[in-house]
Protein backbone atom coordinates (compact mmCIF):
# COMPACT_ATOMS: atom_id res chain seq x y z
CA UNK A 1 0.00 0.00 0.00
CA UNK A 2 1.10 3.49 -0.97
CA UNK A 3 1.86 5.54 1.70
CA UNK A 4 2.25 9.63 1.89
CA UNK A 5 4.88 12.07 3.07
CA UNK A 6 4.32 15.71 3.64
CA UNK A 7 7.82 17.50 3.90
CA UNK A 8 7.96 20.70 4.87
CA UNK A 9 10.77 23.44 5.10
CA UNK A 10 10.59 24.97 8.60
CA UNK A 11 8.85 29.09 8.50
CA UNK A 12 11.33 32.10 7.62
CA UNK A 13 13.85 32.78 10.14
CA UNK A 14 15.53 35.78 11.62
CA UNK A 15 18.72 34.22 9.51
CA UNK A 16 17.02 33.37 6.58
CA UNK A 17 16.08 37.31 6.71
CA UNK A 18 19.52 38.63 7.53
CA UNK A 19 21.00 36.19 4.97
CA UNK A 20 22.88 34.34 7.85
CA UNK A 21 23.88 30.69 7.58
CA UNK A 22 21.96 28.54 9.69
CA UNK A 23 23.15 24.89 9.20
CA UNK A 24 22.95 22.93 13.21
CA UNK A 25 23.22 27.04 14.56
CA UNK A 26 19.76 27.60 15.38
CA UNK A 27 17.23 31.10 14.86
CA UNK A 28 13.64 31.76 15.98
CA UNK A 29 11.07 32.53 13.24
CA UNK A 30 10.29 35.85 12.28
CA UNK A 31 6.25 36.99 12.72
CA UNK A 32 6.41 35.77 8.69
CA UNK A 33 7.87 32.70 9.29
CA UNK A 34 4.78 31.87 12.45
CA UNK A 35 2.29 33.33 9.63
CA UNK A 36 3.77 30.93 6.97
CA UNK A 37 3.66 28.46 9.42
CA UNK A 38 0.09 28.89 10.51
CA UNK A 39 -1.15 28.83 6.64
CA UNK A 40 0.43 25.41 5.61
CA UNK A 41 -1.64 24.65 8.83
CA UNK A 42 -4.95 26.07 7.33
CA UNK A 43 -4.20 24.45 3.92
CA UNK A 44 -4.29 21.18 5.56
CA UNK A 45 -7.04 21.60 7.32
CA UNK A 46 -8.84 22.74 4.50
CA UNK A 47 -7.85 20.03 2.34
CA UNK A 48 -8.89 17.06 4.46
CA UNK A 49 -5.39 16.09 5.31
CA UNK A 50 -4.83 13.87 8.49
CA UNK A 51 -1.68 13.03 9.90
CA UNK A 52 -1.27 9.75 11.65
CA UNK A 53 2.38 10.66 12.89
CA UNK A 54 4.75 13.94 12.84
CA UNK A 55 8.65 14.52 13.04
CA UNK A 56 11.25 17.50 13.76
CA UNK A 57 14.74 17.93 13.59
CA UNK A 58 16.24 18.79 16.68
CA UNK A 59 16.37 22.20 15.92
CA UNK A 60 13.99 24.94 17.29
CA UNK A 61 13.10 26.37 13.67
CA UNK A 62 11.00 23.04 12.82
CA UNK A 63 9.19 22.68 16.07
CA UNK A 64 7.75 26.32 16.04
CA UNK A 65 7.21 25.47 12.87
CA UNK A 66 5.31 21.75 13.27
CA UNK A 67 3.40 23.43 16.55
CA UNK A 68 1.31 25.50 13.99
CA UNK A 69 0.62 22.66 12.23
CA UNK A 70 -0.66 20.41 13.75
CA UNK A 71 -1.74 19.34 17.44
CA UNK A 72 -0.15 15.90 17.43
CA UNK A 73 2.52 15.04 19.20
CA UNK A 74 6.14 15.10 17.13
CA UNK A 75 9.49 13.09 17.72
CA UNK A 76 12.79 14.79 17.21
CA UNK A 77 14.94 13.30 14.72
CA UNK A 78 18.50 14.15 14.53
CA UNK A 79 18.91 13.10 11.45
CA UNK A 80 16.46 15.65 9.76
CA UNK A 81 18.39 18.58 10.63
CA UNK A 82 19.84 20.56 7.95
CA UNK A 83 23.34 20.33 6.43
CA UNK A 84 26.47 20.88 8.66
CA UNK A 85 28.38 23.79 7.32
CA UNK A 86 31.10 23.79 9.88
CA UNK A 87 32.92 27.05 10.30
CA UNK A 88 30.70 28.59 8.08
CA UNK A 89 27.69 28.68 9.98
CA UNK A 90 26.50 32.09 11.52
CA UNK A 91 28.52 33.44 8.41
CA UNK A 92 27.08 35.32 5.77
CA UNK A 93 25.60 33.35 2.92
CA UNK A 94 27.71 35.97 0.50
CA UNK A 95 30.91 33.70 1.92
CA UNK A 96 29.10 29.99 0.26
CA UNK A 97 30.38 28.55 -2.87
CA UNK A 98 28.05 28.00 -5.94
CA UNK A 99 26.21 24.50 -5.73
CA UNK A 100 26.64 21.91 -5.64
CA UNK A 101 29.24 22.04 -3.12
CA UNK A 102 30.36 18.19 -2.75
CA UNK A 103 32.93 17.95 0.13
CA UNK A 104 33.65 21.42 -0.06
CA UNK A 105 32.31 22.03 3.92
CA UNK A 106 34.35 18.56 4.83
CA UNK A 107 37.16 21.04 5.46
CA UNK A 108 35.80 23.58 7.45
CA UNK A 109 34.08 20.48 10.02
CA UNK A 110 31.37 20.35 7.94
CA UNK A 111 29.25 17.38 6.18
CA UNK A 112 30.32 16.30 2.32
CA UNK A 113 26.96 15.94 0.24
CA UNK A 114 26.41 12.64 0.13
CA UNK A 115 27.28 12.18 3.18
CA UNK A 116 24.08 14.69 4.58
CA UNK A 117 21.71 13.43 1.67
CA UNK A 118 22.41 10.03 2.81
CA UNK A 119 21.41 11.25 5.97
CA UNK A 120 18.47 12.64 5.38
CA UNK A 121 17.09 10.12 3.22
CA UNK A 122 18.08 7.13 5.42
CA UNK A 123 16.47 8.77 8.49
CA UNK A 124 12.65 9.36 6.21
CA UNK A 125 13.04 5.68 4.54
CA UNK A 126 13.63 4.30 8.34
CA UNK A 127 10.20 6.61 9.60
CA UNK A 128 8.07 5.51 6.54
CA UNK A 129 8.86 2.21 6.77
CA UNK A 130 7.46 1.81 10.65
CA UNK A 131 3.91 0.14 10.72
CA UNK A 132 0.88 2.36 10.98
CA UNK A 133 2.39 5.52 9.15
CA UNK A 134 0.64 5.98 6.46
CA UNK A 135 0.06 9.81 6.19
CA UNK A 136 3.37 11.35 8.10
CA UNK A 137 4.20 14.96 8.33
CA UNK A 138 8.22 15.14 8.64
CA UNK A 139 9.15 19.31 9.24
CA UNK A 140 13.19 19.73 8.40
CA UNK A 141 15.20 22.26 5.90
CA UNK A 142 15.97 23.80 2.94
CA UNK A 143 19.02 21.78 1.90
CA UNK A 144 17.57 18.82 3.22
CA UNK A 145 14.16 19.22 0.90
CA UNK A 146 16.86 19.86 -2.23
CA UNK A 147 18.81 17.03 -1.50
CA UNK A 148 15.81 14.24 -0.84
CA UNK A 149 14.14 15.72 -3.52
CA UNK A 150 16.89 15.75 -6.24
CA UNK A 151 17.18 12.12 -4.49
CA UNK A 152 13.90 11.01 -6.08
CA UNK A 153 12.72 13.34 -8.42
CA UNK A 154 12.58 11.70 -12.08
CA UNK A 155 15.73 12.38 -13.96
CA UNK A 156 13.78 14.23 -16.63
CA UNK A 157 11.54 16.66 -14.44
CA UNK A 158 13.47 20.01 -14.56
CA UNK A 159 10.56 21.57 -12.56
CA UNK A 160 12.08 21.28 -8.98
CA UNK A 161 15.96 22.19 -9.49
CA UNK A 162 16.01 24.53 -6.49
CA UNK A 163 15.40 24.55 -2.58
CA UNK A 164 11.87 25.10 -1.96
CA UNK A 165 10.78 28.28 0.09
CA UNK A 166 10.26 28.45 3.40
CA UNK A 167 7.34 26.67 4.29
CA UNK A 168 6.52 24.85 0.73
CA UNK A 169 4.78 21.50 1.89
CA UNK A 170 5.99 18.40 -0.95
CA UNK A 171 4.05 15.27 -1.12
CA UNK A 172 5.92 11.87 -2.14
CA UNK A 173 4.34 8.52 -2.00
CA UNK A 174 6.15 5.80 -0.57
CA UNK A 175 5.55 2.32 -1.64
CA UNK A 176 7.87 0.44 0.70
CA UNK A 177 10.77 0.96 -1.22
CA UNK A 178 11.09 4.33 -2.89
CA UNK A 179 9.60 7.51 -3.09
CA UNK A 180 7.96 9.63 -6.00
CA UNK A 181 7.31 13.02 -5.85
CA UNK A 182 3.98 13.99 -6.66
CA UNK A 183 3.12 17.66 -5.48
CA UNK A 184 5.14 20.91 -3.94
CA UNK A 185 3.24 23.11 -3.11
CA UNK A 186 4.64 26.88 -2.20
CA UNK A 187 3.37 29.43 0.31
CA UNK A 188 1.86 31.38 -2.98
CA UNK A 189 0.08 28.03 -3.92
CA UNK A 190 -1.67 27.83 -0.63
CA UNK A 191 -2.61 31.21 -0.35
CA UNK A 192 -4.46 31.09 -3.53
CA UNK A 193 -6.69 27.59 -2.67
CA UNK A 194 -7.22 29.13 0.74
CA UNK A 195 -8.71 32.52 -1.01
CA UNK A 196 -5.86 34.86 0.88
C-alpha cells in the first residue's frame, strides 16, 4: 500500500532574513515565518489532510514550525536537521560557494553531500517504513528538501531544481521501497486555494 509524506521546510527565520547561515546554529522565526507556518496549517485543514504521525529535527526552527501545524505530538529526529556547514555557519551566505558544493564544507568540520543526503534520506526511509504511518508529516530544511528531492525526483523533471521556500509543503508517495514526488506546493500556492 502506498503511503504519503508531507515534507515541509521549517517558517522564515531571523537568519534566513539577515542572509545568515543557519546549518545545526539555530534562529527563531520571524512573525512571517509563524504566519507561513500557521497557513500550511490552514491548507491542511482545509484540504482534508490527516496526519497519523509527525517529526522534527532537533532544531527549534522546525518545532515552532510543526506546533502550527498540527496538534499531534512530534518526535525529534537528529537526522532531519539541515546540512552541517562547519565554520561557516552564523557566516554570511555571500561567503558559500556555488552549488553543488560536494565535500567542499568537509574542510571547514562540515558534512560532504552525500554524506548529509544520505542522511536525510536514510532517516525518512527508516520513519516511513514503521507500521501504521501511512500519512506522516516530517518538518526539516531547505538543503535537506533539495537534497531528498533531487534524491527522487525523475531524472527528466526540470521543474524542482532549487530549494523550496520556506514553508513549501511536498508530497511523495512511498511504496515500501522508494519515493515519488507527486506535489510541492509553495506558500503562494496555498494562499491562492485558501482565497488569501
Amino acid at each position: 500500500m502506498a503511503c504519503t509524506l508531507y515534507f515541509v521546510r521549517h517558517g522564515r527565520t531571523l537568519f534566513n532574513e539577515r542572509r545568515i547561515i543557519q546549518g545545526w546554529v539555530d534562529s527563531p522565526l520571524t512573525p512571517e515565518g509563524e504566519e507561513q507556518a500557521s497557513r500550511v496549517g490552514r491548507y491542511v485543514r482545509h484540504a482534508g489532510i490527516r496526519f497519523d504521525h509527525a517529526y522534527a529535527s532537533t532544531l527549534a526552527r522546525t518545532h515552532q514550525t510543526i506546533e502550527r501545524i498540527c496538534d499531534l505530538p512530534f518526535e525529534r529526529v537528529p537526522d532531519l536537521r539541515e546540512w552541517s556547514f562547519g565554520e561557516y555557519e552564523a557566516e554570511r551566505v555571500d561567503l558559500m560557494p556555488p552549488r553543488p558544493w560536494g565535500d567542499f564544507f568537509k574542510q571547514f568540520g562540515g558534512e560532504g553531500e552525500e554524506e548529509f543526503s544520505r542522511r536525510v534520506n536514510d532517516a525518512l526511509v527508516r520513519i516511513m517504513r514503521r507500521p501504521g504511518h501511512e500519512h506522516v508529516l516530517a518538518v526539516s530544511h531547505g538543503s535537506a528538501s533539495l537534497a531528498f528531492m533531487e534524491r527522487w525526483r525523475d531524472a527528466g523533471d526540470t521543474r524542482y531544481t532549487d530549494v523550496p521556500g520556506n514553508c513549501s509543503l511536498v508530497r511523495y508517495a512511498f511504496d515500501g521501497e522508494g519515493f515519488s514526488l507527486e506535489e510541492i506546493l509553495e506558500q503562494e500556492d496555498m494562499r491562492s486555494v485558501l482565497g488569501e
